[in-house]
PDB file of N, CA and C in Angstrom:
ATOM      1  N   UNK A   1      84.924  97.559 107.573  1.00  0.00           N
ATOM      2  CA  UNK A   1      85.459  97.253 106.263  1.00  0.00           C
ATOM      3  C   UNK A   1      86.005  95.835 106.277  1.00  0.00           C
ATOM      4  N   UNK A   2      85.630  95.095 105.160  1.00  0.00           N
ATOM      5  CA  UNK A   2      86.084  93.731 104.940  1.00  0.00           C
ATOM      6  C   UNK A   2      87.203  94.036 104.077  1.00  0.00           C
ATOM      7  N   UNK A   3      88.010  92.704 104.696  1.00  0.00           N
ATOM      8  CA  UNK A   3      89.425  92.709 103.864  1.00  0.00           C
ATOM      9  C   UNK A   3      89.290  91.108 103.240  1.00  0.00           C
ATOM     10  N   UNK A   4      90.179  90.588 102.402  1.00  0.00           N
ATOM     11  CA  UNK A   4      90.094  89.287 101.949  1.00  0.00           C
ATOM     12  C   UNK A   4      91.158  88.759 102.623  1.00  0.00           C
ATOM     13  N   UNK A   5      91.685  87.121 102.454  1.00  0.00           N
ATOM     14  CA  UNK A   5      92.283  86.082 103.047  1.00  0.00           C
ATOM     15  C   UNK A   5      93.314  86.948 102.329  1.00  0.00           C
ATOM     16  N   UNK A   6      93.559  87.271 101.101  1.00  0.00           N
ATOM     17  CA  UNK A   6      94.629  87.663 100.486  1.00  0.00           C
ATOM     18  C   UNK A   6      95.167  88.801 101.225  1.00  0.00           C
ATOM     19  N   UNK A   7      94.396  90.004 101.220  1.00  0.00           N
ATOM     20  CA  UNK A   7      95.055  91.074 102.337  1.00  0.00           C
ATOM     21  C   UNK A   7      95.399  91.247 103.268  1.00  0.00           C
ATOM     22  N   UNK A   8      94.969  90.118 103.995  1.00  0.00           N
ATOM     23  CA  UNK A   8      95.119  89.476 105.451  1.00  0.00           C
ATOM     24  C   UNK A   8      96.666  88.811 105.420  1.00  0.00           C
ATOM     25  N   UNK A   9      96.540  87.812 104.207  1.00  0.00           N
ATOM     26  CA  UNK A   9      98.217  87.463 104.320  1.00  0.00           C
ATOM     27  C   UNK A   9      99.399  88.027 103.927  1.00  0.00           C
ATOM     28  N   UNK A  10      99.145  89.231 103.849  1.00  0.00           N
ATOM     29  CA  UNK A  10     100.170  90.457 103.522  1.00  0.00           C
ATOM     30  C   UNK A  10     100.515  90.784 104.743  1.00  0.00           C
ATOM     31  N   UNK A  11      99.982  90.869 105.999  1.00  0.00           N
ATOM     32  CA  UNK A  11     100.487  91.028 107.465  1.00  0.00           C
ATOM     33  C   UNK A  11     101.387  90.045 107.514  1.00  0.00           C
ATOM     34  N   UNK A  12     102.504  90.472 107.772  1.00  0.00           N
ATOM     35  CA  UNK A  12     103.698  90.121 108.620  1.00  0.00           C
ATOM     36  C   UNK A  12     103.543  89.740 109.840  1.00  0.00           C
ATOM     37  N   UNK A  13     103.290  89.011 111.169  1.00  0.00           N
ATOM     38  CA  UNK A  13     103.218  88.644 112.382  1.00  0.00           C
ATOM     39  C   UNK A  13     104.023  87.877 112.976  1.00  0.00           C
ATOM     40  N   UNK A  14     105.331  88.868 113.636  1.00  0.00           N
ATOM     41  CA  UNK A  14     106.339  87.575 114.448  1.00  0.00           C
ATOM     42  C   UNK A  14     106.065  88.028 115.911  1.00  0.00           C
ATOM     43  N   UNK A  15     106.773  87.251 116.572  1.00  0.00           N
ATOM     44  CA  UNK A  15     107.026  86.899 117.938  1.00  0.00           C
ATOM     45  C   UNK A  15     108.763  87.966 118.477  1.00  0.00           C
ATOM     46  N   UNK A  16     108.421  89.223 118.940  1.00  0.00           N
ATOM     47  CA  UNK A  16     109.751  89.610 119.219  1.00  0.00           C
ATOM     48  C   UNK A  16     109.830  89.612 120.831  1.00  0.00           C
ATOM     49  N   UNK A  17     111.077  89.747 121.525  1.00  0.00           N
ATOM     50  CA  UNK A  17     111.437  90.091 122.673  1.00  0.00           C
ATOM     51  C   UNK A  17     111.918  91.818 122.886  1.00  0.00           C
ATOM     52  N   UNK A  18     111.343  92.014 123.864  1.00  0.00           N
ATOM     53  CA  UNK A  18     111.684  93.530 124.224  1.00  0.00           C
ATOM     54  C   UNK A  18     113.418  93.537 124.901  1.00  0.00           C
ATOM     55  N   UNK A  19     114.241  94.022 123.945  1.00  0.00           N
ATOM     56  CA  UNK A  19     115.422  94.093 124.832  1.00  0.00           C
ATOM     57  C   UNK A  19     115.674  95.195 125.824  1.00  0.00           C
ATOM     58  N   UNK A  20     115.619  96.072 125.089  1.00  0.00           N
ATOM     59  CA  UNK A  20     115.331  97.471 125.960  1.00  0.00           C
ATOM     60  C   UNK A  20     114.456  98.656 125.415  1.00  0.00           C
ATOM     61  N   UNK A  21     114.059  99.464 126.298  1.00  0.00           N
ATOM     62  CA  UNK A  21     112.604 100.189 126.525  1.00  0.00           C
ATOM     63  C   UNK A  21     112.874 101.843 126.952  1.00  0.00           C
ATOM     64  N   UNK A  22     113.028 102.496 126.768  1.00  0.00           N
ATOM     65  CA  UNK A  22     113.029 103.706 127.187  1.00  0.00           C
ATOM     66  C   UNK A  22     112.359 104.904 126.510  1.00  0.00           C
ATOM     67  N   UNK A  23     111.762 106.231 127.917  1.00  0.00           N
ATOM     68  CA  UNK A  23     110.948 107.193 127.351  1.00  0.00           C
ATOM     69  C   UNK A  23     111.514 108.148 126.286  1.00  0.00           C
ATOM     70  N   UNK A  24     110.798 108.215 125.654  1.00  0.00           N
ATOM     71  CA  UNK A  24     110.964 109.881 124.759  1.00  0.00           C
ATOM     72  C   UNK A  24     110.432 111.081 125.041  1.00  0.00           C
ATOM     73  N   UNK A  25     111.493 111.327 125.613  1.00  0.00           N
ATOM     74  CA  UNK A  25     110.962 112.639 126.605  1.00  0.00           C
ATOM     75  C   UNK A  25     110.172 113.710 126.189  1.00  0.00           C
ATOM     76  N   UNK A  26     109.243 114.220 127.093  1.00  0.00           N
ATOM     77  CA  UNK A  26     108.284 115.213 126.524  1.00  0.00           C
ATOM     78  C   UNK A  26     107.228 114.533 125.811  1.00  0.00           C
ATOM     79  N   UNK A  27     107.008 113.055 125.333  1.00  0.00           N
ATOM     80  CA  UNK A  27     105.933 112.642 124.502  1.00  0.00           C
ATOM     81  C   UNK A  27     105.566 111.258 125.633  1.00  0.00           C
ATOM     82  N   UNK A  28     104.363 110.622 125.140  1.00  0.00           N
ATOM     83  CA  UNK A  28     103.833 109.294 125.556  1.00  0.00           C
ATOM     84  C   UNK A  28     104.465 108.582 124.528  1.00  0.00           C
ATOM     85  N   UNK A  29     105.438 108.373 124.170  1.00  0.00           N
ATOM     86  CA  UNK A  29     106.195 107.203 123.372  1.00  0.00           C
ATOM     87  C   UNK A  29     107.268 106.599 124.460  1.00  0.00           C
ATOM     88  N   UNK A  30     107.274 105.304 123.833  1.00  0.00           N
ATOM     89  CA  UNK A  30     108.427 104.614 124.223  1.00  0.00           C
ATOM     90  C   UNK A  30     109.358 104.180 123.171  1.00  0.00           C
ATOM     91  N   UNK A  31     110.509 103.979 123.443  1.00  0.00           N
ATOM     92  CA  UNK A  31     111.453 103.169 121.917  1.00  0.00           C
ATOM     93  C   UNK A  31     112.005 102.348 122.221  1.00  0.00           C
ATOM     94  N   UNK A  32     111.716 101.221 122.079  1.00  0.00           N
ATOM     95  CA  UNK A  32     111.734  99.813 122.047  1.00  0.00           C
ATOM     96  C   UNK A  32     112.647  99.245 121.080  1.00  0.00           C
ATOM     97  N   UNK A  33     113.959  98.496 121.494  1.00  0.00           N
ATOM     98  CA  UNK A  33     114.376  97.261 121.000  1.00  0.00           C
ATOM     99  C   UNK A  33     113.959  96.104 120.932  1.00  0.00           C
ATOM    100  N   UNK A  34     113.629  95.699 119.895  1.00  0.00           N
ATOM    101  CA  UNK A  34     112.682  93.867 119.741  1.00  0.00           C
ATOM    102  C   UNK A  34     113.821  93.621 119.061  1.00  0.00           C
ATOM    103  N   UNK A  35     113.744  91.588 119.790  1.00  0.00           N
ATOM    104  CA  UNK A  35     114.690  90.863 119.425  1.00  0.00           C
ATOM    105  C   UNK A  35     113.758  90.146 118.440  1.00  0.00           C
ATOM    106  N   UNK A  36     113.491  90.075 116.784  1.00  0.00           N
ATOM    107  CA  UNK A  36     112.852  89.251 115.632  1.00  0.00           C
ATOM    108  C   UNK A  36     113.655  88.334 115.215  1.00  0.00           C
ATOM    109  N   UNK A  37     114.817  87.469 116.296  1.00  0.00           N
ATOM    110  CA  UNK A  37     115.800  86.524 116.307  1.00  0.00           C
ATOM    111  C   UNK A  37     116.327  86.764 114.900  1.00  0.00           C
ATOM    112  N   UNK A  38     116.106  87.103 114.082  1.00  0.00           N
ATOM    113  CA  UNK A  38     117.338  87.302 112.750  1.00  0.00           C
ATOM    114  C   UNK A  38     117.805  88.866 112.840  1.00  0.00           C
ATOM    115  N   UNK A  39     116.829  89.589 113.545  1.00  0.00           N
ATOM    116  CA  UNK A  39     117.490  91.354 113.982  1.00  0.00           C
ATOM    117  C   UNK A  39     116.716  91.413 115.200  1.00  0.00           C
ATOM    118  N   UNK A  40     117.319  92.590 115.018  1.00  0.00           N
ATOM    119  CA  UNK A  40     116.395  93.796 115.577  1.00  0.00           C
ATOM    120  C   UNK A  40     115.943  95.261 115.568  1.00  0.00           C
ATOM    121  N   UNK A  41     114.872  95.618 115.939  1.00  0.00           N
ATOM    122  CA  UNK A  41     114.727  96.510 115.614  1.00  0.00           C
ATOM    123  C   UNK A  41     113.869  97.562 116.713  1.00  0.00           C
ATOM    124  N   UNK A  42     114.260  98.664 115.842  1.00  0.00           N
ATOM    125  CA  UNK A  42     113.589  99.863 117.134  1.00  0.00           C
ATOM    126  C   UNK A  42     112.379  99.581 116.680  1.00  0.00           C
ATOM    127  N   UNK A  43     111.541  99.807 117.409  1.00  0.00           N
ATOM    128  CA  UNK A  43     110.049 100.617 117.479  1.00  0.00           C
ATOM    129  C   UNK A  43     109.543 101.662 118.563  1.00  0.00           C
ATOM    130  N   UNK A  44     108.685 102.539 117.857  1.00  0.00           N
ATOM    131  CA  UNK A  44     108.228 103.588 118.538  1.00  0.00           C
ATOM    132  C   UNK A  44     106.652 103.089 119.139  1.00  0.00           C
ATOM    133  N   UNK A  45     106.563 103.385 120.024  1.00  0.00           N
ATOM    134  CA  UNK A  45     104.865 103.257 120.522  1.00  0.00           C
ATOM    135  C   UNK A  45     104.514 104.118 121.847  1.00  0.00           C
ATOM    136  N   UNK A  46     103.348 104.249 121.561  1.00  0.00           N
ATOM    137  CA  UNK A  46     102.685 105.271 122.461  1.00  0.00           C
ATOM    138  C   UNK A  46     102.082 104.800 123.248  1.00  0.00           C
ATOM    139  N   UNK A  47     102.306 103.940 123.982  1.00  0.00           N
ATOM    140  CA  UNK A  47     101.871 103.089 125.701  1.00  0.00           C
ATOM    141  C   UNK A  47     102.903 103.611 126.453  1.00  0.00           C
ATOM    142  N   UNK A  48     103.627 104.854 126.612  1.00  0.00           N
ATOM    143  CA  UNK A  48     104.093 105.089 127.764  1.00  0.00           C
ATOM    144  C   UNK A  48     103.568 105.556 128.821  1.00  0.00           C
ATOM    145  N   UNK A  49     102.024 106.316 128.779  1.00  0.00           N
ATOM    146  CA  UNK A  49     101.415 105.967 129.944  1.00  0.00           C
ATOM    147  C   UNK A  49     100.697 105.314 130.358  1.00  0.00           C
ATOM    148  N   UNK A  50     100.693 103.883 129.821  1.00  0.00           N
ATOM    149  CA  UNK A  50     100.490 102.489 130.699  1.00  0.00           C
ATOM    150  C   UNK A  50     101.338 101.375 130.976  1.00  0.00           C
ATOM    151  N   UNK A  51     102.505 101.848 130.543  1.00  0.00           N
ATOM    152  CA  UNK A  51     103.871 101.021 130.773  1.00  0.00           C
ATOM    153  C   UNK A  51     105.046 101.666 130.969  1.00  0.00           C
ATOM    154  N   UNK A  52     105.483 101.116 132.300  1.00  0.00           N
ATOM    155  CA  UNK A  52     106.649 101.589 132.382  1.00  0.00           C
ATOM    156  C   UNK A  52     108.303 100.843 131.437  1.00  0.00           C
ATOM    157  N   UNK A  53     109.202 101.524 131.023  1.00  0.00           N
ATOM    158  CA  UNK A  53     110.124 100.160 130.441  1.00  0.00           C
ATOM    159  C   UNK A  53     110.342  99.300 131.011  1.00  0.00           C
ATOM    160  N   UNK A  54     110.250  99.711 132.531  1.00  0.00           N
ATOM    161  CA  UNK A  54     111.147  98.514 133.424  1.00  0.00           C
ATOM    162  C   UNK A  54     109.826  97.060 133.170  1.00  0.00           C
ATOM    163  N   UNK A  55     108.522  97.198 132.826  1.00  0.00           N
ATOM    164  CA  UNK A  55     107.407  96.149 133.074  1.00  0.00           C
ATOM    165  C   UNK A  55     107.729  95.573 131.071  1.00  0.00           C
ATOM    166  N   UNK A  56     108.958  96.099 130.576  1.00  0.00           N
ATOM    167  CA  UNK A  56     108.416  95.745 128.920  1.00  0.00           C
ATOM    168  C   UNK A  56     109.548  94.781 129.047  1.00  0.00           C
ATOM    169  N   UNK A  57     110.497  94.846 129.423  1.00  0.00           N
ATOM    170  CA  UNK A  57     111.853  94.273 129.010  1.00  0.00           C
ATOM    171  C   UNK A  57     111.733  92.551 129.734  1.00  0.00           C
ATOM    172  N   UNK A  58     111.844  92.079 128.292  1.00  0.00           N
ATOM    173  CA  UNK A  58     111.749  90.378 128.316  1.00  0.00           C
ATOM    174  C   UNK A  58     110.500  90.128 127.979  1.00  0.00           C
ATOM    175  N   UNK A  59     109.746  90.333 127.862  1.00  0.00           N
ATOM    176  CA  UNK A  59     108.071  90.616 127.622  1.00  0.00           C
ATOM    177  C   UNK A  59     108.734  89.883 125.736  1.00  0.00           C
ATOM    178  N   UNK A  60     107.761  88.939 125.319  1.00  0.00           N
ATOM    179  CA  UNK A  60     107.431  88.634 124.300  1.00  0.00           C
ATOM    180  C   UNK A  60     105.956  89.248 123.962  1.00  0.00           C
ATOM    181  N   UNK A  61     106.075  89.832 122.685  1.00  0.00           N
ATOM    182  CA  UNK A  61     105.126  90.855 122.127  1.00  0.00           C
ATOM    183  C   UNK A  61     104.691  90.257 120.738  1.00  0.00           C
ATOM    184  N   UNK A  62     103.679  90.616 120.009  1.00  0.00           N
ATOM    185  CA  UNK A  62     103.667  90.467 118.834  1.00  0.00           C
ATOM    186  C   UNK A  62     104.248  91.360 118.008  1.00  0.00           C
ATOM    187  N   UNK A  63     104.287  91.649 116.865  1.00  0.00           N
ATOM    188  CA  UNK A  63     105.456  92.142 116.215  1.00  0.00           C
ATOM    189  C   UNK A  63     104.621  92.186 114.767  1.00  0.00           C
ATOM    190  N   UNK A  64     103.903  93.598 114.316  1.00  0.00           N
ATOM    191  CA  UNK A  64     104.162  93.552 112.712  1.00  0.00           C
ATOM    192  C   UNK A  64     105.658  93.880 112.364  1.00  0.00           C
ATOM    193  N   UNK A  65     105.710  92.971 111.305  1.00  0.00           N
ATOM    194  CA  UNK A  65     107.524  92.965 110.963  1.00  0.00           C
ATOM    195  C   UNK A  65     107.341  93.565 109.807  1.00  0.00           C
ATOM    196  N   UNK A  66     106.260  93.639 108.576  1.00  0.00           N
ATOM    197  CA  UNK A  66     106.310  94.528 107.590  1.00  0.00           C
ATOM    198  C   UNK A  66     105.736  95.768 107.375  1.00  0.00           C
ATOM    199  N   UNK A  67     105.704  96.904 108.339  1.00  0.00           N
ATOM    200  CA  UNK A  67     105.237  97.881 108.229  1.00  0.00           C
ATOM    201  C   UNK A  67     106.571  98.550 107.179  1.00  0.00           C
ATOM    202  N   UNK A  68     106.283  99.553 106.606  1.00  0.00           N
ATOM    203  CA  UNK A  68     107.391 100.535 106.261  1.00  0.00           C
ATOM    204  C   UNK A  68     107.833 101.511 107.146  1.00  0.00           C
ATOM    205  N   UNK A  69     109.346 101.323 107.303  1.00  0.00           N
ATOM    206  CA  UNK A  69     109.387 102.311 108.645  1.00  0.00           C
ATOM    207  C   UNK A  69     109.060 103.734 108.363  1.00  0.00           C
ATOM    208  N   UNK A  70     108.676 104.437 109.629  1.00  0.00           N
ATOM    209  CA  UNK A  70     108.160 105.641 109.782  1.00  0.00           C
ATOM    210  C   UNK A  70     108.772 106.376 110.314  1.00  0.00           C
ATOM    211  N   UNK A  71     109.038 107.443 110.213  1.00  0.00           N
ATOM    212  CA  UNK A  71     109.575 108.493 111.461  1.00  0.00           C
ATOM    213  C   UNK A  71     108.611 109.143 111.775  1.00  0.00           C
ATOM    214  N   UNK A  72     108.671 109.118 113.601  1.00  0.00           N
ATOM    215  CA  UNK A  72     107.944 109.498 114.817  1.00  0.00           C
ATOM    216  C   UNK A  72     108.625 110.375 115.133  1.00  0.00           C
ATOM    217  N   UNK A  73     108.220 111.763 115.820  1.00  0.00           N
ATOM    218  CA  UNK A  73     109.008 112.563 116.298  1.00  0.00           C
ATOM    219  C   UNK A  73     110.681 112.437 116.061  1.00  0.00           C
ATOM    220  N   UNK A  74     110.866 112.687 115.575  1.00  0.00           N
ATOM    221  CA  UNK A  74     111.887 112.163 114.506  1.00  0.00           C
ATOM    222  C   UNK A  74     113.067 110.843 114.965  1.00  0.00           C
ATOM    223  N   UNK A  75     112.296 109.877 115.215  1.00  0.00           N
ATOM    224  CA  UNK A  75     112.732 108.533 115.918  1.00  0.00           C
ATOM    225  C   UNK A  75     112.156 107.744 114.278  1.00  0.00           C
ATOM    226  N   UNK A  76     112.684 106.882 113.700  1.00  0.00           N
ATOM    227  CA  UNK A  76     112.311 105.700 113.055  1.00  0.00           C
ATOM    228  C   UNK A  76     112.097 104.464 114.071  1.00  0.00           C
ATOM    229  N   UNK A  77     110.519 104.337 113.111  1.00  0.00           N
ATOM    230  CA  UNK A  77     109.927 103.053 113.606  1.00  0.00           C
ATOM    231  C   UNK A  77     109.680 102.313 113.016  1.00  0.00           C
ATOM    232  N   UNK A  78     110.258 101.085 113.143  1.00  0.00           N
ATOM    233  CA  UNK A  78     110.465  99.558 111.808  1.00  0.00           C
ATOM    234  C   UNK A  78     109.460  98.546 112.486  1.00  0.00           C
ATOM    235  N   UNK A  79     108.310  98.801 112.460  1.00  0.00           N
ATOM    236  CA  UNK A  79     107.416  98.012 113.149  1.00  0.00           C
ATOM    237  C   UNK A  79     106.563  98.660 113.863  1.00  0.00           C
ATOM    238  N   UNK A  80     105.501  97.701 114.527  1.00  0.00           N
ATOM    239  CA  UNK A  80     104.538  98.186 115.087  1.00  0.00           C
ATOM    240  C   UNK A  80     103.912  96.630 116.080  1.00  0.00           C
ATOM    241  N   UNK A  81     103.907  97.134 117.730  1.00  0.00           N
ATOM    242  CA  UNK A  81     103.546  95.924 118.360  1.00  0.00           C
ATOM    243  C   UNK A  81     102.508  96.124 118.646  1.00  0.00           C
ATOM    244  N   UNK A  82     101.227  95.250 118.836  1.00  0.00           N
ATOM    245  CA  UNK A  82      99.875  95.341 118.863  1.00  0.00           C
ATOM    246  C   UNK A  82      99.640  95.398 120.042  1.00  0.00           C
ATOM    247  N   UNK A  83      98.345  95.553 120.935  1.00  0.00           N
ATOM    248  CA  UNK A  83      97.572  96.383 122.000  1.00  0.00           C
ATOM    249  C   UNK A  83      96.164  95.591 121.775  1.00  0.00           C
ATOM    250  N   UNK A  84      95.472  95.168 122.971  1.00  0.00           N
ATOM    251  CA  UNK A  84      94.061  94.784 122.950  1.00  0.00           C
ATOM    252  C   UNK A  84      93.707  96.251 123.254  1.00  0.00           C
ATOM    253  N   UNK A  85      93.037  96.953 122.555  1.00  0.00           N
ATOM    254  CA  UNK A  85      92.134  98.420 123.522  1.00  0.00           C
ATOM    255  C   UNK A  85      92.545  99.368 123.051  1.00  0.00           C
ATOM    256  N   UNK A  86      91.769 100.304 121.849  1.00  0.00           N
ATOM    257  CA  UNK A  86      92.796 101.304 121.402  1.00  0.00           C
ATOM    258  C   UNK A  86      92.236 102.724 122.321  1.00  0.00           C
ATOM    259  N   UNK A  87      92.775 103.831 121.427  1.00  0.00           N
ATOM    260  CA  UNK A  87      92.192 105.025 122.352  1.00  0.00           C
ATOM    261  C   UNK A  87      90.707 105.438 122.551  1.00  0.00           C
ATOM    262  N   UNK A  88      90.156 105.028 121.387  1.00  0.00           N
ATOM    263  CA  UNK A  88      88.386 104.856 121.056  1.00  0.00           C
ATOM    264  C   UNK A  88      87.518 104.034 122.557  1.00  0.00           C
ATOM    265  N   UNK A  89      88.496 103.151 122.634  1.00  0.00           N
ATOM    266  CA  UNK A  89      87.824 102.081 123.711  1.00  0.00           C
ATOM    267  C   UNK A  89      88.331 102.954 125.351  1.00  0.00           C
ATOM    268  N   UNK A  90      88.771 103.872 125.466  1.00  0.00           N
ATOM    269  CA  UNK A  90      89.228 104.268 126.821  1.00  0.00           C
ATOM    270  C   UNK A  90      88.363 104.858 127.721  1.00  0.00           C
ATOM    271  N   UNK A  91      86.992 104.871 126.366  1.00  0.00           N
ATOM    272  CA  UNK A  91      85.926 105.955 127.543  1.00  0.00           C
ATOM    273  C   UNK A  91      85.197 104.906 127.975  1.00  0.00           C
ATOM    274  N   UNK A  92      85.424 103.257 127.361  1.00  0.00           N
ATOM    275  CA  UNK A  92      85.043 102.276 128.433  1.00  0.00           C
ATOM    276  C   UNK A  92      85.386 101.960 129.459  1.00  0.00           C
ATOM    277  N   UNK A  93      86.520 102.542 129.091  1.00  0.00           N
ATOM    278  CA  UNK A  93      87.273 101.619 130.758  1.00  0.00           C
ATOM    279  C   UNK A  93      88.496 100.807 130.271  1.00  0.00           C
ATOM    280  N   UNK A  94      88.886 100.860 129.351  1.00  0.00           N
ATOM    281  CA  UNK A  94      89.255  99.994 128.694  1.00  0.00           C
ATOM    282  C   UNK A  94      90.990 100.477 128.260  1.00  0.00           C
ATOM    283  N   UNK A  95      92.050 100.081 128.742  1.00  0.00           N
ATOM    284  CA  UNK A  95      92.941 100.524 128.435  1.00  0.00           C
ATOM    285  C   UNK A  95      93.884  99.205 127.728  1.00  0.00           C
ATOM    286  N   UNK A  96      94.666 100.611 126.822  1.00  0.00           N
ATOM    287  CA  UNK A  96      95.326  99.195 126.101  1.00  0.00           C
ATOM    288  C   UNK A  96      96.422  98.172 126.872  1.00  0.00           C
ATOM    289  N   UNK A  97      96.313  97.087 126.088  1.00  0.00           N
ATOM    290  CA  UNK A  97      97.065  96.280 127.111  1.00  0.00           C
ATOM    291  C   UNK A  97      97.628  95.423 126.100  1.00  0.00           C
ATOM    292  N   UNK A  98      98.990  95.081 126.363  1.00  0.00           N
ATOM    293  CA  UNK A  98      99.960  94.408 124.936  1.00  0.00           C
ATOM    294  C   UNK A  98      99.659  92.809 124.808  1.00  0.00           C
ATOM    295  N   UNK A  99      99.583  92.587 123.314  1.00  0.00           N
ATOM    296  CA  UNK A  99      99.686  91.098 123.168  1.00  0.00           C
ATOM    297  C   UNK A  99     100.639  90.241 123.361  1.00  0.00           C
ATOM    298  N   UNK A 100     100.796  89.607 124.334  1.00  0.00           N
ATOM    299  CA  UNK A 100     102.153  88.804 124.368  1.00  0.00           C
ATOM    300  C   UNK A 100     101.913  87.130 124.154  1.00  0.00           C
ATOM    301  N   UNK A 101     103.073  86.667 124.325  1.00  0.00           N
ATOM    302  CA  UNK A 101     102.944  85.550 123.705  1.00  0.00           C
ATOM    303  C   UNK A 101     103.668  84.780 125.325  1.00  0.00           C
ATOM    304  N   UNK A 102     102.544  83.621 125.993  1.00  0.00           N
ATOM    305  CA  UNK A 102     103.492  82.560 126.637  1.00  0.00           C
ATOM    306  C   UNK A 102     104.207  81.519 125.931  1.00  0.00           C
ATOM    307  N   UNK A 103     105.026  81.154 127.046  1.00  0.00           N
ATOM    308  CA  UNK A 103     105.643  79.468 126.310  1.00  0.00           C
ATOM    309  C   UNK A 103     107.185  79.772 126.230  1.00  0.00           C
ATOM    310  N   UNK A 104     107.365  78.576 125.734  1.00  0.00           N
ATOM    311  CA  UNK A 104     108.905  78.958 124.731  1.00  0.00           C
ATOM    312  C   UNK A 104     108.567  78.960 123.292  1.00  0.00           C
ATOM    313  N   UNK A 105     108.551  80.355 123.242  1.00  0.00           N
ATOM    314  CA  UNK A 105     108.696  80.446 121.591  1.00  0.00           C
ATOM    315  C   UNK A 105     109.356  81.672 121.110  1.00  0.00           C
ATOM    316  N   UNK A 106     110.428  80.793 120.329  1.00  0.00           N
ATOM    317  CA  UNK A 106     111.843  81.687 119.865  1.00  0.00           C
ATOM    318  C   UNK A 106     110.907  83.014 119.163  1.00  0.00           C
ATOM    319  N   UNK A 107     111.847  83.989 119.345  1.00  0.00           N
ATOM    320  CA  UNK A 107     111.900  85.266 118.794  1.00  0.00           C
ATOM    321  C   UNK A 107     111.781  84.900 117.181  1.00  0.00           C
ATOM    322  N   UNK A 108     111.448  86.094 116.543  1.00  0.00           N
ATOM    323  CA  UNK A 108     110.880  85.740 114.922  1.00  0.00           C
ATOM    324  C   UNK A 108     110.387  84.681 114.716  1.00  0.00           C
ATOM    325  N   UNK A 109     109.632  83.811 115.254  1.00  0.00           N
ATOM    326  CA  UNK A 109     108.731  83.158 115.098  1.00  0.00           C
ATOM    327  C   UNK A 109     107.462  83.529 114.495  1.00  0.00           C
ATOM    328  N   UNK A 110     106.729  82.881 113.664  1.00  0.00           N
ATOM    329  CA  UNK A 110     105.854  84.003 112.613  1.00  0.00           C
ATOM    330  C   UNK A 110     104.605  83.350 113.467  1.00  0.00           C
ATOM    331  N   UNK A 111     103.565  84.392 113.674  1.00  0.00           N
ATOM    332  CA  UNK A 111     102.364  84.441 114.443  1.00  0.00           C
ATOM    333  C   UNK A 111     101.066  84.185 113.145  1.00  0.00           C
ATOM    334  N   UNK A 112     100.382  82.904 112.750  1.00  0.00           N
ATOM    335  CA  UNK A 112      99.717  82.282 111.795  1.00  0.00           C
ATOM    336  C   UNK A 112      98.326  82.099 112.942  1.00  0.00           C
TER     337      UNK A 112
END
């Protein structure tokens, strides 16, 4: 499915820092504090069995910043951090693996 330049710039894309990371027990989620330098916020994601918290924390991630939050197992999630490799791609070989960002580049920094 094609989208236009216009629907495309309705994505939100910042630059957050993982402050802290921990499991939700009984599920493959993790709940994540990102630093989007003007907040922060939880997010929920389901890479807990390819990441441990201790490998997330300080990790610069990408960051949709305008999702509407959701409740996950009844956790709210104000965002959503992106993954090269979804579950479709796993019978390649292919596991997901997070987008991060090198360099110095401040938190909420918008990803163009």
């Amino acid at each position: 499915m094609e989208i236009s330049i216009d629907d495309f710039s309705k994505v939100e894309l910042k630059v957050g820092v993982v402050k802290s990371a921990e499991r939700i027990e009984g599920t493959r989620l993790l709940k994540l504090i990102v630093d989007l330098g003007s907040e922060e916020r939880q997010i929920i994601s389901g890479i807990a069995e390819y990441y441990s918290p201790e490998q997330l924390i300080g990790k610069k991630v990408i960051v949709v910043a305008n999702l509407k939050p959701k409740m996950i197992r009844g956790f709210e999630s104000q965002g959503m951090i992106l993954a090269a490799g979804c579950k479709e791609d796993e019978d390649k070989g292919i596991k997901p693996t997070l987008l991060t960002v090198d360099g110095d580049v401040p938190p909420g920094t918008r990803v163009c």
